[in-house]
Protein backbone atom coordinates (compact mmCIF):
# COMPACT_ATOMS: atom_id res chain seq x y z
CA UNK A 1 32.28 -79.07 -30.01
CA UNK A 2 32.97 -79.65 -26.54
CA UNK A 3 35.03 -77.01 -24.62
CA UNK A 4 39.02 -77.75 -23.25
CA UNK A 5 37.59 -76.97 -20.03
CA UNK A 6 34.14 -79.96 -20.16
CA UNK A 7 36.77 -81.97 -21.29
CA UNK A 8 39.16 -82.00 -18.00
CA UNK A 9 42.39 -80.81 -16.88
CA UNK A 10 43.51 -84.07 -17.94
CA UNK A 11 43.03 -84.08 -21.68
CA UNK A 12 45.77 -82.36 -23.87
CA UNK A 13 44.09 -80.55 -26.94
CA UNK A 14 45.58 -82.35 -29.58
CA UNK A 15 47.30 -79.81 -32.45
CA UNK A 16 45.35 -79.84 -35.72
CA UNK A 17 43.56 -77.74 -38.23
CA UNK A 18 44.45 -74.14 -38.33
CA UNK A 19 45.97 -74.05 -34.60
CA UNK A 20 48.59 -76.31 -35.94
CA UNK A 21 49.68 -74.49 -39.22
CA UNK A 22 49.68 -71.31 -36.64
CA UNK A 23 52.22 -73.31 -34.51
CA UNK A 24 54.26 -73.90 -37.14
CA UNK A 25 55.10 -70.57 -38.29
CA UNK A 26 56.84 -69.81 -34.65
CA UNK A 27 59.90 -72.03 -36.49
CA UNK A 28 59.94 -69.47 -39.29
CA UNK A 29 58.78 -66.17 -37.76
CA UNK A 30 59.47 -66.07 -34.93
CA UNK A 31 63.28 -64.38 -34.13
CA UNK A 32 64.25 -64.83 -30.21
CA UNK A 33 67.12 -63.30 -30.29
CA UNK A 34 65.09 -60.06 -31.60
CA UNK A 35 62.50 -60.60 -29.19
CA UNK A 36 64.41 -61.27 -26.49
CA UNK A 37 67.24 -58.63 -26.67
CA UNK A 38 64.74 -55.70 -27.37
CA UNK A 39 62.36 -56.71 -24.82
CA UNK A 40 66.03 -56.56 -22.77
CA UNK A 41 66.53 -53.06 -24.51
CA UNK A 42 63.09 -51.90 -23.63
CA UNK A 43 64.58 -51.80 -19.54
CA UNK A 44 67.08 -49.33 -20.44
CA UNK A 45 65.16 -46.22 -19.22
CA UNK A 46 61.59 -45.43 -18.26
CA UNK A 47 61.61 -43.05 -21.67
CA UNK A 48 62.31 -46.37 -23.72
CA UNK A 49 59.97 -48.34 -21.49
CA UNK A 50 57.87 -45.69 -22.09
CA UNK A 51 58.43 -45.46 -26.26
CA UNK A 52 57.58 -49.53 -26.53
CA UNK A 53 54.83 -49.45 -24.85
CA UNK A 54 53.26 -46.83 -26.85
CA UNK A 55 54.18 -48.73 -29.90
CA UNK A 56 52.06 -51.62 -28.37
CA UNK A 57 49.27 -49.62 -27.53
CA UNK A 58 48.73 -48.72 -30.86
CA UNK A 59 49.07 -52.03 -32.37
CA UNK A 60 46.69 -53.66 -29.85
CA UNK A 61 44.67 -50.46 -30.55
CA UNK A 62 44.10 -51.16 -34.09
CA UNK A 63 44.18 -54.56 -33.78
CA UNK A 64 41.02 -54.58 -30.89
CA UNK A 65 39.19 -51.81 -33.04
CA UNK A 66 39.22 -53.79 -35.94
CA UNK A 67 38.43 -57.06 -34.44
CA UNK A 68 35.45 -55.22 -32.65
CA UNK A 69 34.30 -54.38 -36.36
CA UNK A 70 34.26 -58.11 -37.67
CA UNK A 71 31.11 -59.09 -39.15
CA UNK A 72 29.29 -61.57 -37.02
CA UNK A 73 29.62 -65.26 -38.38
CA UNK A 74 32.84 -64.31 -39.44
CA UNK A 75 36.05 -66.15 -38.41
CA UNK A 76 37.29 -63.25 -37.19
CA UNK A 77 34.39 -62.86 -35.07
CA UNK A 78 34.09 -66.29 -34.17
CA UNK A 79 37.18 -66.03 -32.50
CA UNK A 80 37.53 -62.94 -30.83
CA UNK A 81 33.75 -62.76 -29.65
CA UNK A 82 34.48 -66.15 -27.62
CA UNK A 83 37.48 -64.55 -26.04
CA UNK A 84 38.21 -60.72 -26.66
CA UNK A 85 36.95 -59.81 -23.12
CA UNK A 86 40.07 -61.74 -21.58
CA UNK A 87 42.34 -61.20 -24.26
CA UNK A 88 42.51 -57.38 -25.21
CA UNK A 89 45.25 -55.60 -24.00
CA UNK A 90 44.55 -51.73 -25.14
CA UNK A 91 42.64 -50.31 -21.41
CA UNK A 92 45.87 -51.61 -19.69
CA UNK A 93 48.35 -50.58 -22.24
CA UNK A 94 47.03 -47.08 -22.15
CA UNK A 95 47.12 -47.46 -18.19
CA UNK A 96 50.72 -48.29 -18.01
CA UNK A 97 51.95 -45.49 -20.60
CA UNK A 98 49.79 -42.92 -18.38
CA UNK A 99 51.97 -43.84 -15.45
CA UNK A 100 55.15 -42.86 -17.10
CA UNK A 101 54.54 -40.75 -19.60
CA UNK A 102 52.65 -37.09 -19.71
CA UNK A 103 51.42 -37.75 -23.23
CA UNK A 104 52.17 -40.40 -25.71
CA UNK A 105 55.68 -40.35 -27.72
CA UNK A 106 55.33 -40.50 -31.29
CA UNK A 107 54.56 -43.26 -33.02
CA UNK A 108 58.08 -44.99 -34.80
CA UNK A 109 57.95 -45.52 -37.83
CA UNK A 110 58.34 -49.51 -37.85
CA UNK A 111 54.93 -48.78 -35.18
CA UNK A 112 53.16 -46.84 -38.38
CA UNK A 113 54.33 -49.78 -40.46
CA UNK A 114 52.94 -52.46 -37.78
CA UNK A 115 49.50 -50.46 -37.79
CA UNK A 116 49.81 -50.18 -41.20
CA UNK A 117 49.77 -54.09 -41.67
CA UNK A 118 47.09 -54.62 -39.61
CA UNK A 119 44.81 -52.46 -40.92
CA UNK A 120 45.51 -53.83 -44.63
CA UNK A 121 44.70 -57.12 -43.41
CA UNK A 122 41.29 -55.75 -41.73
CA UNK A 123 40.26 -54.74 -44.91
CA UNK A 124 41.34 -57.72 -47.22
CA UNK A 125 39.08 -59.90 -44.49
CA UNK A 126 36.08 -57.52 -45.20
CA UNK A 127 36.28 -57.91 -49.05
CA UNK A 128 37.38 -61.83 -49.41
CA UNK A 129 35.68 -62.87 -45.61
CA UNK A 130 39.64 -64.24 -44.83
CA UNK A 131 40.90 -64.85 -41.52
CA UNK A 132 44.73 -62.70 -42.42
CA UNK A 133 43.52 -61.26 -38.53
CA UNK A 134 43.65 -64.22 -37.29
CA UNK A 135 47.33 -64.27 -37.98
CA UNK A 136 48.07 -60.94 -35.98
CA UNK A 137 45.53 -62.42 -33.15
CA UNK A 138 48.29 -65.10 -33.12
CA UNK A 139 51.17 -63.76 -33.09
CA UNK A 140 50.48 -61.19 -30.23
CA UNK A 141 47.77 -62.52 -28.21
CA UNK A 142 49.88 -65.91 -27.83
CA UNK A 143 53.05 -64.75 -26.98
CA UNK A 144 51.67 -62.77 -23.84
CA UNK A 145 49.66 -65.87 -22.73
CA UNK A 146 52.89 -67.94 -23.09
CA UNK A 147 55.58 -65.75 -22.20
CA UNK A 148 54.41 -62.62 -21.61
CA UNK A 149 53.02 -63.85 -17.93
CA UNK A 150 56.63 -63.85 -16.95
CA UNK A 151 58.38 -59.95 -17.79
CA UNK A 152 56.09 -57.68 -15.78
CA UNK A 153 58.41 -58.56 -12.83
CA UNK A 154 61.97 -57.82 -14.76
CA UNK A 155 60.29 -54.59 -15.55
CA UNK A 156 59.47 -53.66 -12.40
CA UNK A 157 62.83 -54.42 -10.89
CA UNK A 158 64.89 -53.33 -13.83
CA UNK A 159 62.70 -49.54 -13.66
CA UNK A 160 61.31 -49.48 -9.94
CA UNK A 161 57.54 -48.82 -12.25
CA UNK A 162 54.68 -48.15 -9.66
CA UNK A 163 53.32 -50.99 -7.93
CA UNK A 164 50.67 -53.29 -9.81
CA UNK A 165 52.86 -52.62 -13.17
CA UNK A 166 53.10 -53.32 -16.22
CA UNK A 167 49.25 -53.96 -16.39
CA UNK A 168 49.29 -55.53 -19.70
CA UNK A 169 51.05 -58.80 -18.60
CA UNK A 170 47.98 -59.88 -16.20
CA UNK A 171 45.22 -61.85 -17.46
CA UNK A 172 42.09 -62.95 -16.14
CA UNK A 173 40.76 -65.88 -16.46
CA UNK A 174 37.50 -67.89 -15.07
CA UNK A 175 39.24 -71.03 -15.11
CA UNK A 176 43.12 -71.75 -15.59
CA UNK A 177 45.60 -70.10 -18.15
CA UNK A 178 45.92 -74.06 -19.30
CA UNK A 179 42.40 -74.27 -20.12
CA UNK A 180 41.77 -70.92 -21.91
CA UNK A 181 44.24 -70.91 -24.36
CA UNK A 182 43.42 -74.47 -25.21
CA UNK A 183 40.29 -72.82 -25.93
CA UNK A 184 41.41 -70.18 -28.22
CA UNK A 185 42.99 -72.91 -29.87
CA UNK A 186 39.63 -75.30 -30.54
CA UNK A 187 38.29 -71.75 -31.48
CA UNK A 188 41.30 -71.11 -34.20
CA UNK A 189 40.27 -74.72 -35.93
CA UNK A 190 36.91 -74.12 -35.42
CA UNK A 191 37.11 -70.50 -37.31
CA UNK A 192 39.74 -72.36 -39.50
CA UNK A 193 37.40 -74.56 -41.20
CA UNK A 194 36.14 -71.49 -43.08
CA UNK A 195 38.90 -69.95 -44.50
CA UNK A 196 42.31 -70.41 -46.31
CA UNK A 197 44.80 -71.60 -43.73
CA UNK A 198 47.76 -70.28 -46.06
CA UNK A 199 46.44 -66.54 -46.39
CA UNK A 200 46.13 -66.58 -42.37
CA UNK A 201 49.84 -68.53 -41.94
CA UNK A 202 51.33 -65.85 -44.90
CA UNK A 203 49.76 -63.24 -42.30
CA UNK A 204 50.95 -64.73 -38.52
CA UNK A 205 54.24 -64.37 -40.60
CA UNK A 206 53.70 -60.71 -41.89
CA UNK A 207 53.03 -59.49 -37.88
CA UNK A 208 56.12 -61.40 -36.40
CA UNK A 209 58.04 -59.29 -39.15
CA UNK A 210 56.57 -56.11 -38.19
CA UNK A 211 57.00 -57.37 -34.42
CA UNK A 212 61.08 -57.97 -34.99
CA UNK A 213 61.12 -54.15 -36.74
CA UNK A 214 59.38 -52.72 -33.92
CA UNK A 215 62.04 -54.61 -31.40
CA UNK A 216 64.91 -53.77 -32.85
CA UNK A 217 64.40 -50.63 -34.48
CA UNK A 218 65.85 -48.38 -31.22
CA UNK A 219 69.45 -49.19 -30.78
CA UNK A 220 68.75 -52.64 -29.34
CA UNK A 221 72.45 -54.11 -28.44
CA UNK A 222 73.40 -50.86 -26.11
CA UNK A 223 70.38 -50.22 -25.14
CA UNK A 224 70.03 -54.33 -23.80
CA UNK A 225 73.30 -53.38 -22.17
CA UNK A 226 71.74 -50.72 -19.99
CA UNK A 227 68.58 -52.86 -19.25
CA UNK A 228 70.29 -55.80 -18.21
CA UNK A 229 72.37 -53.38 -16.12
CA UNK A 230 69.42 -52.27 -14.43
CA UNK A 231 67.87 -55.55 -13.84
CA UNK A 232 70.83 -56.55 -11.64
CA UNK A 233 71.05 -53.06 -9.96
CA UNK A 234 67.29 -53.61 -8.97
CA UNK A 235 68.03 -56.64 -8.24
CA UNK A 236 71.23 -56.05 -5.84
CA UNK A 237 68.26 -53.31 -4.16
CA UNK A 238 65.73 -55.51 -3.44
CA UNK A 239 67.81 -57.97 -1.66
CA UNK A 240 69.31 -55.47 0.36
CA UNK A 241 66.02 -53.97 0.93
CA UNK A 242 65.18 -57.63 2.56
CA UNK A 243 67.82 -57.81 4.68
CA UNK A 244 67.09 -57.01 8.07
């Protein structure tokens, strides 16, 4: 199969197979109120800033180590051999938490529950050769690419974080951010033709579950009070900062 990028910036990959029952679950799974008010929350201090991002280093952790692991040919591997390099997150996760924090916090519970998940699906993959990781590839891996691109700014403004950070929003790619995650999509139908799209759907919606319980599971409407407080306060300091 041709890539998105032979094809030309012109052509719009066309939604089928297993990218499209992946799309679908965003209607079901995915809560933006949860996301969007403890991604909020997460400004509220550097020690909360500093408490989610170890939570996401240890999902991506798992996630990356077990991905690493898949058996070659499977779809699994098919996937995240084609595009791991650009899309794993761990190195600049662990880069970002080192800036703020002396050691790692402890892991929350709805983290060990995340990890957990993943790590059950890992192994139900290696006995049955299912895609469930697939469904956690999705779920994370996409919502950085789409959204993600756009918070490392709020979070430097809202927590004055050293320059360059967060790290774990930046991606590099060869081409355009268009054309590689059209890519990882041919490469979800492509891996898709060899395994049950409704075990790797049932999974996408198991990790946006376990992301909502990780999002909300700090006091998320004060704390999304205090981080939207500090947003405008680094705001109101970077325009004054401008003036001359």
């Amino acid at each position: 199969r041709d890539s998105v990028a032979s094809r030309g910036l012109g052509d719009v990959y066309k939604r089928q197979g297993l990218s499209k029952a992946l799309d679908a679950t965003l209607r079901q799974g995915h809560d933006m109120r949860a996301f969007g008010l403890g991604t909020v929350a997460s400004m509220a201090s550097v020690a909360r800033y500093a408490n989610f991002t170890a939570s996401m280093r240890a999902v991506y952790g798992t996630m990356e180590a077990r991905l690493d692991a898949a058996p070659p040919g499977s779809a699994n591997a098919l996937v995240w051999r084609r595009h791991g390099d650009v899309l794993r997150r761990f190195d600049r996760l662990d880069a970002d938490l080192r800036d703020v924090a002396a050691e790692a916090p402890a892991l929350s519970p709805a983290t060990g529950d995340y990890v957990a998940a993943v790590d059950a699906a890992a192994d139900a993959d290696e006995a049955d050769g299912g895609g469930r990781m697939l469904g956690h590839l999705y779920c994370r891996y996409f919502a950085d690419l789409f959204g993600g691109s756009m918070l490392a700014a709020p979070y430097n403004l809202a927590l004055g974080l050293p320059a360059g950070t967060p790290r774990h929003y930046a991606f590099e790619f060869a081409g355009t951010r268009r054309d590689f995650i059209e890519d990882v999509y041919a490469s979800l139908n492509d891996a898709g033709e060899g395994v049950d799209h409704a075990v790797v759907t049932s999974e996408a919606l198991v990790a946006f579950r376990r992301n909502v319980d990780v999002y909300t599971e700090e006091p998320v409407a004060l704390d999304a009070a205090r981080g939207a407080a500090n947003l405008v306060a680094g705001g109101a300091r970077r325009v004054f900062a401008a003036r001359p």
